[in-house]
C-alpha atoms as a PDB file:
ATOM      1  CA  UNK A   1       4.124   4.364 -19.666  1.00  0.00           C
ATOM      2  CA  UNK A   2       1.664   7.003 -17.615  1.00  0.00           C
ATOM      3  CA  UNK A   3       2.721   7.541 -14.235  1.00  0.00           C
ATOM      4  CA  UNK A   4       0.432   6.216 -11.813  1.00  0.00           C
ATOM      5  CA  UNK A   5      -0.886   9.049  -9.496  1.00  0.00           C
ATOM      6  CA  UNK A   6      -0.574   8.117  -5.457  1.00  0.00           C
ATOM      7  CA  UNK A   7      -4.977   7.760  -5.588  1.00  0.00           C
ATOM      8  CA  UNK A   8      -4.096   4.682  -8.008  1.00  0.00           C
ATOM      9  CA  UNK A   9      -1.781   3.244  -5.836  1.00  0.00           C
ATOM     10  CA  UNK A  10      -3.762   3.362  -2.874  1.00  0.00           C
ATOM     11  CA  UNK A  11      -6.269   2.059  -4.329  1.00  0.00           C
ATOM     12  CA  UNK A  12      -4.727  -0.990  -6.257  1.00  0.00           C
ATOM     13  CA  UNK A  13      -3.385  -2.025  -2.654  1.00  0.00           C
ATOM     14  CA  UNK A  14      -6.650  -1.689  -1.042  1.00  0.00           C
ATOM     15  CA  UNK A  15      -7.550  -3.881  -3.374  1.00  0.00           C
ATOM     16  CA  UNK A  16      -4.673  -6.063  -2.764  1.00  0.00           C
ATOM     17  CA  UNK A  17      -4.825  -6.246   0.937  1.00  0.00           C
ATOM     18  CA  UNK A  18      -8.551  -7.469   0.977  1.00  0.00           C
ATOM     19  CA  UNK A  19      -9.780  -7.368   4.433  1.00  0.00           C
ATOM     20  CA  UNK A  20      -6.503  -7.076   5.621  1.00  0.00           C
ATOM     21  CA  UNK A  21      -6.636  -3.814   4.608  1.00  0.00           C
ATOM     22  CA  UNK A  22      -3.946  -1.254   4.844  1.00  0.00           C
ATOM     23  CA  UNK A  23      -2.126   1.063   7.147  1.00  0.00           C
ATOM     24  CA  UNK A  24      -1.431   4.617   6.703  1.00  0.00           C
ATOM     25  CA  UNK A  25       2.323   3.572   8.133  1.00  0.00           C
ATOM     26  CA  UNK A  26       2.289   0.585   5.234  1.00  0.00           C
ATOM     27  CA  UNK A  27       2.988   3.403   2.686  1.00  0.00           C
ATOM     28  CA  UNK A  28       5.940   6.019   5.061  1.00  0.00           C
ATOM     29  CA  UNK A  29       8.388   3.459   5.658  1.00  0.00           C
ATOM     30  CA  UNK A  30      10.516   1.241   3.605  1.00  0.00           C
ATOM     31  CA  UNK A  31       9.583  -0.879   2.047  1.00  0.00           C
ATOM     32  CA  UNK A  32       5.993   0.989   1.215  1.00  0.00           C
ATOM     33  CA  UNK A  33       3.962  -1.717   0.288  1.00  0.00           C
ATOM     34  CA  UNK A  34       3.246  -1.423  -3.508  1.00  0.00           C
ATOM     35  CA  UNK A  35       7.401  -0.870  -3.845  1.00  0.00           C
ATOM     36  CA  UNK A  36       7.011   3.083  -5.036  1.00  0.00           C
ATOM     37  CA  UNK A  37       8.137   6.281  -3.047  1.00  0.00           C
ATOM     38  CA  UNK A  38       6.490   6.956   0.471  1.00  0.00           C
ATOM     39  CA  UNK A  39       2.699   8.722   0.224  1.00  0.00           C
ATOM     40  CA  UNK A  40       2.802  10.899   3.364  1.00  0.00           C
ATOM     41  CA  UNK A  41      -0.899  11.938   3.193  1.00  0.00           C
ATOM     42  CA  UNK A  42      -2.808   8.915   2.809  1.00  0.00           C
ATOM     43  CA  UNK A  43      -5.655  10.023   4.642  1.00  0.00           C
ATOM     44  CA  UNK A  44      -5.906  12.517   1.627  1.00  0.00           C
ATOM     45  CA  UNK A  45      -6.223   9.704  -0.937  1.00  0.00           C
ATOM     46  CA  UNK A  46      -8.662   7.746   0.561  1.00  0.00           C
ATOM     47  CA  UNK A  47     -10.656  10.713   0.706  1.00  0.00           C
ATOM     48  CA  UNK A  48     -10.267  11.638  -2.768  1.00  0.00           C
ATOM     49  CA  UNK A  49     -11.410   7.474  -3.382  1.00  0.00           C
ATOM     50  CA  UNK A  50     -14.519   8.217  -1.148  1.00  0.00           C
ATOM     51  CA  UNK A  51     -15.550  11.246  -3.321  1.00  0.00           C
ATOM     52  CA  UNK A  52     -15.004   8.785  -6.559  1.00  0.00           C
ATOM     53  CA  UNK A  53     -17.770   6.819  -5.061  1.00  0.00           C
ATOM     54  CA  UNK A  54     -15.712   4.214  -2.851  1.00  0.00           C
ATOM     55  CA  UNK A  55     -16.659   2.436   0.082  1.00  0.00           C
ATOM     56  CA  UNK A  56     -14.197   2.841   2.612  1.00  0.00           C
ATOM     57  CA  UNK A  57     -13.667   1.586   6.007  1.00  0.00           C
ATOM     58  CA  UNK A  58     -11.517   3.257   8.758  1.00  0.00           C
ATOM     59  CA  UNK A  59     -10.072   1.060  12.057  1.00  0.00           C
ATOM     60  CA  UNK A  60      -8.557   3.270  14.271  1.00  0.00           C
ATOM     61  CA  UNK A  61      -5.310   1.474  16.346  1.00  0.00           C
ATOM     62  CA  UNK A  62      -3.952   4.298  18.067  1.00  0.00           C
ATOM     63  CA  UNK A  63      -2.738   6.883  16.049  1.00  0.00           C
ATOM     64  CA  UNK A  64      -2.835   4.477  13.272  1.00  0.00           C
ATOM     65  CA  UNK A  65      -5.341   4.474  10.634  1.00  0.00           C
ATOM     66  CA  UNK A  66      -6.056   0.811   8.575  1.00  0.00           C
ATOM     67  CA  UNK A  67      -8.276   1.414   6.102  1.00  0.00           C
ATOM     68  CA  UNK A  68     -10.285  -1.658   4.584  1.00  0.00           C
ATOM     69  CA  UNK A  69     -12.340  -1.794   1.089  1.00  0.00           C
ATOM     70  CA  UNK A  70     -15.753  -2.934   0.294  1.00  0.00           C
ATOM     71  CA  UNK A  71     -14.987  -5.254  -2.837  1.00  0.00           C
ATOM     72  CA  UNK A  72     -18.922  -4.156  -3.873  1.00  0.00           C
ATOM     73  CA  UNK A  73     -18.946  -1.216  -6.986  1.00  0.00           C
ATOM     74  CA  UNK A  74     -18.170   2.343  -6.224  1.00  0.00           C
ATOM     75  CA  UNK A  75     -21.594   4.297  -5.588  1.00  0.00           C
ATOM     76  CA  UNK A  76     -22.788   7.629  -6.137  1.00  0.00           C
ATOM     77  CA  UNK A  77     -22.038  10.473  -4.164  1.00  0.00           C
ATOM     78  CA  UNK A  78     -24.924  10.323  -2.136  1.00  0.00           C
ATOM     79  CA  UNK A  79     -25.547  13.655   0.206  1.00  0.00           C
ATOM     80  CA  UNK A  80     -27.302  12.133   2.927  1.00  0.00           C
ATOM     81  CA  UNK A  81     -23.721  10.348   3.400  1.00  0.00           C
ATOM     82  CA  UNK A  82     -21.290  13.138   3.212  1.00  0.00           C
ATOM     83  CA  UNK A  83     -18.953  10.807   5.272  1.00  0.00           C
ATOM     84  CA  UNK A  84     -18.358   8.359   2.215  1.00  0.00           C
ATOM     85  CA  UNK A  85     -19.894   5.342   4.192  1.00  0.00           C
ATOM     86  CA  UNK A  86     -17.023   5.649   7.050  1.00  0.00           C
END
């Protein structure tokens, strides 16, 4: 079986969460939410799902970053929008 890389696993529980969404903290301390080892940069992932065409919320609480899916299809890179629809 391929190892999933940390992008996939962010992404399968933003997709889990729904509008719950998740926290960057959901994924540092046990138990990290999909049950794998801790993702410290998280804020990198999403990032790397923006540039796949993802639509991406951020909700700031804090120091605390939740980010929240748009269930619609990825999109283009689109340069007008070089913040990935933030």
């Amino acid at each position: 079986m391929a190892r999933r890389t940390q992008t996939d696993r962010v992404h399968d529980a933003l997709r889990r969460a729904g509008r719950r969404g998740v926290r960057t903290t959901d994924f540092i301390g046990a138990p990290v939410v999909d049950g794998g080892p801790p993702i410290l940069r998280v804020a990198s992932r999403v990032a790397e799902l923006r540039a796949a065409g993802h639509r991406i919320e951020t909700r700031r609480a804090g120091a605390v970053a939740r980010y929240v899916l748009d269930p619609g299809p990825p999109r283009l890179f689109d340069p007008a929008d070089p913040e990935g629809g933030r």
